[in-house]
Every structure is written in structure tokens, then in C-alpha cells.
Protein backbone atom coordinates (compact mmCIF):
# COMPACT_ATOMS: atom_id res chain seq x y z
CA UNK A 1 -59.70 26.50 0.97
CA UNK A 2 -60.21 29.53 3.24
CA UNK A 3 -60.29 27.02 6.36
CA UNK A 4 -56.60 25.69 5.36
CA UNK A 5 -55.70 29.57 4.61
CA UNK A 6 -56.82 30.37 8.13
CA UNK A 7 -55.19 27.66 9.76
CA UNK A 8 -51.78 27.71 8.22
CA UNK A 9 -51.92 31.94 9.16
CA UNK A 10 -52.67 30.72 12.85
CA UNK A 11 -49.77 28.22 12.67
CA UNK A 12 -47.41 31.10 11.50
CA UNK A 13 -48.54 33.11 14.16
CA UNK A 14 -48.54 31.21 16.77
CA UNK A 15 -44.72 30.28 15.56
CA UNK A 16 -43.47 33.42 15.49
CA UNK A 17 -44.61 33.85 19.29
CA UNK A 18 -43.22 30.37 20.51
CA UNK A 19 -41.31 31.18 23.56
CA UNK A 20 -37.91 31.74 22.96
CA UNK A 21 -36.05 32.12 26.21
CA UNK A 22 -32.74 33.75 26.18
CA UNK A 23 -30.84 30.72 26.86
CA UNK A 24 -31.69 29.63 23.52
CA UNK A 25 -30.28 32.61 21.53
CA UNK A 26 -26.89 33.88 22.04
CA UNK A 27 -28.53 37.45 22.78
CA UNK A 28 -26.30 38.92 25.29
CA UNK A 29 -28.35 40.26 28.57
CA UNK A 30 -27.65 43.71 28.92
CA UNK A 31 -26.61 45.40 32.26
CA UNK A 32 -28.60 49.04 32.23
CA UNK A 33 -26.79 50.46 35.47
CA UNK A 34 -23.56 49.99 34.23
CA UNK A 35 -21.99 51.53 30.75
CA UNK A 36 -18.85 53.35 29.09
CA UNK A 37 -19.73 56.81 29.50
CA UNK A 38 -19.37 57.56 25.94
CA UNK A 39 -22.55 55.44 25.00
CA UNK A 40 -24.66 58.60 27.15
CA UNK A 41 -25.85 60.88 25.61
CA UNK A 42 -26.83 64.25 27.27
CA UNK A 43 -30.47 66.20 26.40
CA UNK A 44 -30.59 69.40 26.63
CA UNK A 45 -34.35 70.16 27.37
CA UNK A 46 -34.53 67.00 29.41
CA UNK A 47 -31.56 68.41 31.56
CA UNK A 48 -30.52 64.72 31.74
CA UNK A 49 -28.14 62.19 30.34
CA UNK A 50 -30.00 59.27 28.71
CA UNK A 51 -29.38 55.55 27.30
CA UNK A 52 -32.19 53.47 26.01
CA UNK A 53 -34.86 55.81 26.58
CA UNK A 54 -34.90 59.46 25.95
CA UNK A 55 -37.07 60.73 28.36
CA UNK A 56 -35.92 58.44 31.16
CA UNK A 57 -32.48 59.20 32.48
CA UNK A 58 -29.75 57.46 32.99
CA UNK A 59 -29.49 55.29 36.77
CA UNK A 60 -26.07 53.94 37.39
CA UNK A 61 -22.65 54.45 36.65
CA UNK A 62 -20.11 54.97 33.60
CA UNK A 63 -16.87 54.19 33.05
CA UNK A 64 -13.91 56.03 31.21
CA UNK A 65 -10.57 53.99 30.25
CA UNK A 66 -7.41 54.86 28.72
CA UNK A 67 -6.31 52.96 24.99
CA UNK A 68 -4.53 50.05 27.28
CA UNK A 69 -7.36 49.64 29.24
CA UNK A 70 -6.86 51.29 32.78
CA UNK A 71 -9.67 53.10 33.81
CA UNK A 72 -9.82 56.38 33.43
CA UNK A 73 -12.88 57.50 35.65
CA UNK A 74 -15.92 56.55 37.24
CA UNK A 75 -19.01 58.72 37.15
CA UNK A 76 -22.76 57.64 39.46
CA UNK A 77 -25.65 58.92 37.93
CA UNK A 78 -29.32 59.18 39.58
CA UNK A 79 -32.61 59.78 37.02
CA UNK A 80 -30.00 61.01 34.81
CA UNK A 81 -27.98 63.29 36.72
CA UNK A 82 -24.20 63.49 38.24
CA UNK A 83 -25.21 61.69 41.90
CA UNK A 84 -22.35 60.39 44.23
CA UNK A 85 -18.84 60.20 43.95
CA UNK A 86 -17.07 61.18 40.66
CA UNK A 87 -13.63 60.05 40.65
CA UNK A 88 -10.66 60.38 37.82
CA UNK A 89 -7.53 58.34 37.92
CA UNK A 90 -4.19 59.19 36.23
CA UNK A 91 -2.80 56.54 33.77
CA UNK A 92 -0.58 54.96 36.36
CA UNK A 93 -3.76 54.52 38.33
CA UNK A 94 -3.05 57.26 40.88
CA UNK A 95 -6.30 59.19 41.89
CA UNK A 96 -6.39 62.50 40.31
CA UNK A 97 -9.62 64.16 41.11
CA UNK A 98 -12.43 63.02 43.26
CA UNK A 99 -15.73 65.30 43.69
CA UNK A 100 -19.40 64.74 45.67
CA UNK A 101 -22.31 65.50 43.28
CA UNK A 102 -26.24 65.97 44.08
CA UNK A 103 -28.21 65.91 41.13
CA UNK A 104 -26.00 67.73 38.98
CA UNK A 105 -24.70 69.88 41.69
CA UNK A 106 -21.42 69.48 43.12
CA UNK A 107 -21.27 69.50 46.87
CA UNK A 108 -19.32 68.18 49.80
CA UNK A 109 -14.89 68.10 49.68
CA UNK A 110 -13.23 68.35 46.70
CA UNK A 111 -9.86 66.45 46.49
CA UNK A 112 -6.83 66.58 43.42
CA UNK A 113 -3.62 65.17 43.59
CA UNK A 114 -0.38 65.46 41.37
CA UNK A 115 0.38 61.99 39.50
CA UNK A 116 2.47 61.35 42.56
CA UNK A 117 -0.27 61.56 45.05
CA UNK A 118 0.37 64.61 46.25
CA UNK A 119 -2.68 66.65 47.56
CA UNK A 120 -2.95 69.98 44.87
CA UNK A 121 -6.30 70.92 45.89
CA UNK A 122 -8.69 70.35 48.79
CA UNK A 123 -12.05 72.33 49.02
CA UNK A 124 -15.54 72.74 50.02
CA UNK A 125 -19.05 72.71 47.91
CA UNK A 126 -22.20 73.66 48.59
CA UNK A 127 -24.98 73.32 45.80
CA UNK A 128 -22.42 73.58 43.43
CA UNK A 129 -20.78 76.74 45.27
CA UNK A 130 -17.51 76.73 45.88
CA UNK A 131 -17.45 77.39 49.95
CA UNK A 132 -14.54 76.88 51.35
CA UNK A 133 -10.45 76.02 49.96
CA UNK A 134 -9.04 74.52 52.82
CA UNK A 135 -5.55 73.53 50.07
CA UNK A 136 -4.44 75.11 47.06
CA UNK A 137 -1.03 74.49 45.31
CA UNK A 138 -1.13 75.22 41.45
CA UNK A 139 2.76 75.13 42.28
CA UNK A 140 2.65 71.30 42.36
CA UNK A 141 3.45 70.25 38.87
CA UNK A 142 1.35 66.72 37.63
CA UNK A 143 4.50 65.22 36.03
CA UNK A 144 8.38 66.00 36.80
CA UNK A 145 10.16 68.00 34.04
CA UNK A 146 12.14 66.04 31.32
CA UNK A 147 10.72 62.35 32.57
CA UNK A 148 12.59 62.25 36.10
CA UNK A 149 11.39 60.71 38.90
């Protein structure tokens, strides 16, 4: 009796760790260097924004969009921090601010526009100093007055 005990527990066992491959489930592979940003999630002591694992930050990029689906912005991130080109798009898919980051710290040109495409802003960063404003026209409004064109 123990014997057929002993063998039927091996069976389950051995069951349970038949090789499923992940063609036979309908478990979706997920991409880790690509996300919305909302699903990171910054920490605090870790100085670093996270996804799966806590203590190991976030390599990639994140994505913003608007309700109809335009995107919104794009964000790089290296071991968890801001690295590369951040860039934010108006809603008619106009560029509306795009900014150099090195771990965390914003370097390199700075550009803005108006909704238009106008340039608003244009400056310089080093280590996340601002260095130099080459361009600098608050004047430049992002949308006409009353809706004209």
C-alpha cells in the first residue's frame, strides 16, 4: 500500500512539472523594455522607478497616450532612471517638449514649441543645470484665443 502511495505521489509530481511550453497556453509573453508609464512605479530609497522587481529598475521606455489613443509622450529609462530623449507631443501630434536626460539628470538642449510648432523655448543643460537660454518666448500662446486658427 505505501509502494502504490509513493508511486501515484511521483506520478502527480512529475505531472505537475510536464513541460508546458508557452505555445500551449494562451499566456501572453510579456515585453519588459517597453510599458505605459503609469504601470512604474517610483521608490523613494531606491532612487529608481521599478516594474517587476523592486530593487531592479526599470530598462526601457514608457509610453503616455491621450483617451483617443494618440500618444502623449515617450520617456527612456536606464537601471531605472530618466536616460535619453524624453519627448511630449500635443494632442494633434505636434511636438511639445523634448529634453536630454543622464541618469535622472537633465542635460544637453532643451526644445518647446506652441501647438503650432512654433519654437517657445530653446536652452542648455548641464547635470541638470540650466546653462544656457539661447530662446525664450512665454509671449507665444499654446492655443489661439476663442478656437481660431
Amino acid at each position: 500500500m505505501k509502494y502504490i502511495i509513493f508511486v501515484l505521489t511521483i506520478l502527480i509530481f512529475a505531472s505537475c512539472g510536464s513541460s508546458v511550453t508557452a505555445d500551449d497556453t494562451n499566456t501572453e509573453v510579456i515585453d519588459s523594455t517597453y510599458c505605459e508609464c503609469s504601470e512604474l512605479t517610483f521608490d523613494q530609497p531606491y532612487n529608481h522607478f521599478w516594474r517587476f522587481e523592486r530593487r531592479k529598475g526599470f530598462t526601457g521606455v514608457c509610453e503616455e497616450f491621450y483617451p483617443d489613443g494618440k500618444l502623449k509622450m515617450t520617456k527612456p529609462f536606464q537601471e531605472g532612471k530618466i536616460h535619453g530623449k524624453l519627448i511630449m507631443y500635443y494632442d494633434n501630434g505636434q511636438i511639445e517638449d523634448q529634453k536630454e536626460f543622464d541618469m535622472n539628470f537633465q542635460v544637453g538642449e532643451q526644445f518647446t514649441y506652441t501647438k503650432k510648432g512654433e519654437l517657445k523655448y530653446h536652452a542648455r543643460y548641464k547635470r541638470g543645470t540650466l546653462d544656457t537660454i539661447f530662446v525664450n518666448r512665454p509671449d507665444l500662446l499654446n492655443e489661439e484665443p476663442f478656437g481660431s486658427n
